[in-house]
N, C-alpha and C. Protein backbone atom coordinates (compact mmCIF):
# COMPACT_ATOMS: atom_id res chain seq x y z
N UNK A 1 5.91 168.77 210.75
CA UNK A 1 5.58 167.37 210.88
C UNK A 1 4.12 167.19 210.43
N UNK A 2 4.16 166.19 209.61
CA UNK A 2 2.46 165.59 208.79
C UNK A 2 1.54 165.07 210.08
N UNK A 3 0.70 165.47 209.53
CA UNK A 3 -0.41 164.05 210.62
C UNK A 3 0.05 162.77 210.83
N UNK A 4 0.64 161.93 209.30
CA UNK A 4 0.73 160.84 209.66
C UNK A 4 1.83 160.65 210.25
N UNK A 5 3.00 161.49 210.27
CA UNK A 5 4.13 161.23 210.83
C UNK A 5 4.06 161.70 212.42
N UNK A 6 3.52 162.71 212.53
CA UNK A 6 2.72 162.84 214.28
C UNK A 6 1.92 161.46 214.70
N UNK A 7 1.14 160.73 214.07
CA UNK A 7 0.46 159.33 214.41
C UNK A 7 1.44 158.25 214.77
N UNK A 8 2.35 157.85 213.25
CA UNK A 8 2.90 157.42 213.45
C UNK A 8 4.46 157.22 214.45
N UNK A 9 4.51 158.69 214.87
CA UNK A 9 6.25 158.35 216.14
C UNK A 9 4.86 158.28 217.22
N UNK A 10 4.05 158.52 216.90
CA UNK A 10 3.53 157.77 218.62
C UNK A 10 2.95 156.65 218.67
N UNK A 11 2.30 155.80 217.54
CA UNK A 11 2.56 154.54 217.70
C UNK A 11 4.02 153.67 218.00
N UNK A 12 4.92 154.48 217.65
CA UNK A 12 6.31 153.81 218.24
C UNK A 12 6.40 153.68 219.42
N UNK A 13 6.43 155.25 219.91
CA UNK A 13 6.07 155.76 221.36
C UNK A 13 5.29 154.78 222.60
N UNK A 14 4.01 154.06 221.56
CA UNK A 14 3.34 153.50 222.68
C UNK A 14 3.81 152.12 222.52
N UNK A 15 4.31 151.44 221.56
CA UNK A 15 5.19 150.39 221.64
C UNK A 15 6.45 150.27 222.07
N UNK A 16 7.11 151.67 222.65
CA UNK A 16 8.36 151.31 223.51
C UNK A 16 9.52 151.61 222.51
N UNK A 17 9.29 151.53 220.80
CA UNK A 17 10.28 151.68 220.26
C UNK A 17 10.34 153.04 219.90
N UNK A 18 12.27 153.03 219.85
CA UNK A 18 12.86 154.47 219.72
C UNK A 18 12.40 155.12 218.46
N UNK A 19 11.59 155.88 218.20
CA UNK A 19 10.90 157.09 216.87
C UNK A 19 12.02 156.88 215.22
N UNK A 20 13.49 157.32 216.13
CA UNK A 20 14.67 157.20 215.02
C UNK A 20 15.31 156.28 214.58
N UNK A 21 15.45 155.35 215.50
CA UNK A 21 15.87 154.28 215.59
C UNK A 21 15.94 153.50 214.04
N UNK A 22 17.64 153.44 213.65
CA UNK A 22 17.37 152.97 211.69
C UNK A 22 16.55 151.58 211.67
N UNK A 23 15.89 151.03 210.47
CA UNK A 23 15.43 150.00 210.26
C UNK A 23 15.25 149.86 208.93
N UNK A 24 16.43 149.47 208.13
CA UNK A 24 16.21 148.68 206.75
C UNK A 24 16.60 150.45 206.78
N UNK A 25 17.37 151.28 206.89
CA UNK A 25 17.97 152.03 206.75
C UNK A 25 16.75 153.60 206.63
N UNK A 26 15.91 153.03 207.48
CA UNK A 26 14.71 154.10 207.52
C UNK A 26 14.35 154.65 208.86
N UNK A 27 14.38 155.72 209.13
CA UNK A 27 13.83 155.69 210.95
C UNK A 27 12.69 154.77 211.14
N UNK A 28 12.66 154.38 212.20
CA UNK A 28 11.53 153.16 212.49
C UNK A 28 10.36 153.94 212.49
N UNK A 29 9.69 154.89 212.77
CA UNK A 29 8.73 155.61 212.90
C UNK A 29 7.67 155.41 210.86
N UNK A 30 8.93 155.60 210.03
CA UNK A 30 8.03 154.95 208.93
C UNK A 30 7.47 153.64 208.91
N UNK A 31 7.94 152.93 209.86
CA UNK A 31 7.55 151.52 209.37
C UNK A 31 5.58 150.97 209.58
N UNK A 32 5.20 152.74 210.74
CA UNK A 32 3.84 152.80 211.39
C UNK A 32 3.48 153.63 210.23
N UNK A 33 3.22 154.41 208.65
CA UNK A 33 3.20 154.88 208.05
C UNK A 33 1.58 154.35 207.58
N UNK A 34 1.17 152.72 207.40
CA UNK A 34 0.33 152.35 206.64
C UNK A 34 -0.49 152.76 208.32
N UNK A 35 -0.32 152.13 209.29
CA UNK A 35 -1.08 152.30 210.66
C UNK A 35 -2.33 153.48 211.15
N UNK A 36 -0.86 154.92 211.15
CA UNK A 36 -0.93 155.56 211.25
C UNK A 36 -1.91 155.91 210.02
N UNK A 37 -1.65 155.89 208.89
CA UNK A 37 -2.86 156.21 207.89
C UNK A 37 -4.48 155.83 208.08
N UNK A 38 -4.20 154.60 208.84
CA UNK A 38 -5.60 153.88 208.37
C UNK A 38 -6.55 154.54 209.92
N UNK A 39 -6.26 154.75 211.19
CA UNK A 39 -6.17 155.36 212.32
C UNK A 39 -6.69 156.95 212.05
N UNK A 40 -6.33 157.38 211.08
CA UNK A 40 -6.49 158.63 210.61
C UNK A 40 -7.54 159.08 210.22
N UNK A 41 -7.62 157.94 209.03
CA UNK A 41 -8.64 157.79 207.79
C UNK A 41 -9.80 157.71 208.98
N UNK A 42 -10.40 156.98 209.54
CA UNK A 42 -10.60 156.38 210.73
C UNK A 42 -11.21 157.47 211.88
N UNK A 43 -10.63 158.37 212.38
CA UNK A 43 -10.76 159.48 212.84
C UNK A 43 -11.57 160.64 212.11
N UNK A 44 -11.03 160.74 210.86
CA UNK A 44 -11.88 161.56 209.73
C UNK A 44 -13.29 161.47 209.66
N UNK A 45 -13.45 160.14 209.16
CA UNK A 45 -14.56 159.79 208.78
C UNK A 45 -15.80 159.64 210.10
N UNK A 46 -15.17 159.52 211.50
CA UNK A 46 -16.02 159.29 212.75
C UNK A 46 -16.61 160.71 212.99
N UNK A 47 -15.62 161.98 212.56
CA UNK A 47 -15.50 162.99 212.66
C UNK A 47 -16.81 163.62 211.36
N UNK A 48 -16.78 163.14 210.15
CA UNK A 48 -18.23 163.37 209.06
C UNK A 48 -19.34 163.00 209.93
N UNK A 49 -19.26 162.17 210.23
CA UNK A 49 -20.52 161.53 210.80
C UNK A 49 -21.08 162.09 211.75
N UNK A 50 -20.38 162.64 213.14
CA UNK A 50 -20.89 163.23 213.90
C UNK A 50 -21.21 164.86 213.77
N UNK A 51 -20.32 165.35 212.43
CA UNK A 51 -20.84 166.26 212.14
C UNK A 51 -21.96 166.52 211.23
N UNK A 52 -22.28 165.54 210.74
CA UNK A 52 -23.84 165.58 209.49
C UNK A 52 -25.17 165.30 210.13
């Protein structure tokens, strides 16, 4: 499992919705894909900073 797909089933997670659950014939967990990215990106970069 990717980072973003670890980010993203737990943004499902903390919204209550089921991880697998189909949607537009996709597990719902992609639908947190852009979220989960930007959260990430986000983390990274807090992470340069406190290390420079």
């Amino acid at each position: 499992m990717t980072r973003v797909e670890c980010a993203a089933r737990a943004l499902c997670r903390f919204n209550k919705i089921p991880e697998d659950t189909k949607f537009e014939g996709r597990p719902m967990w992609e639908s947190y894909i852009d979220e989960a990215t930007a959260v990430l990106a986000a983390l990274d970069t807090a992470k340069d900073v406190t290390d420079g």
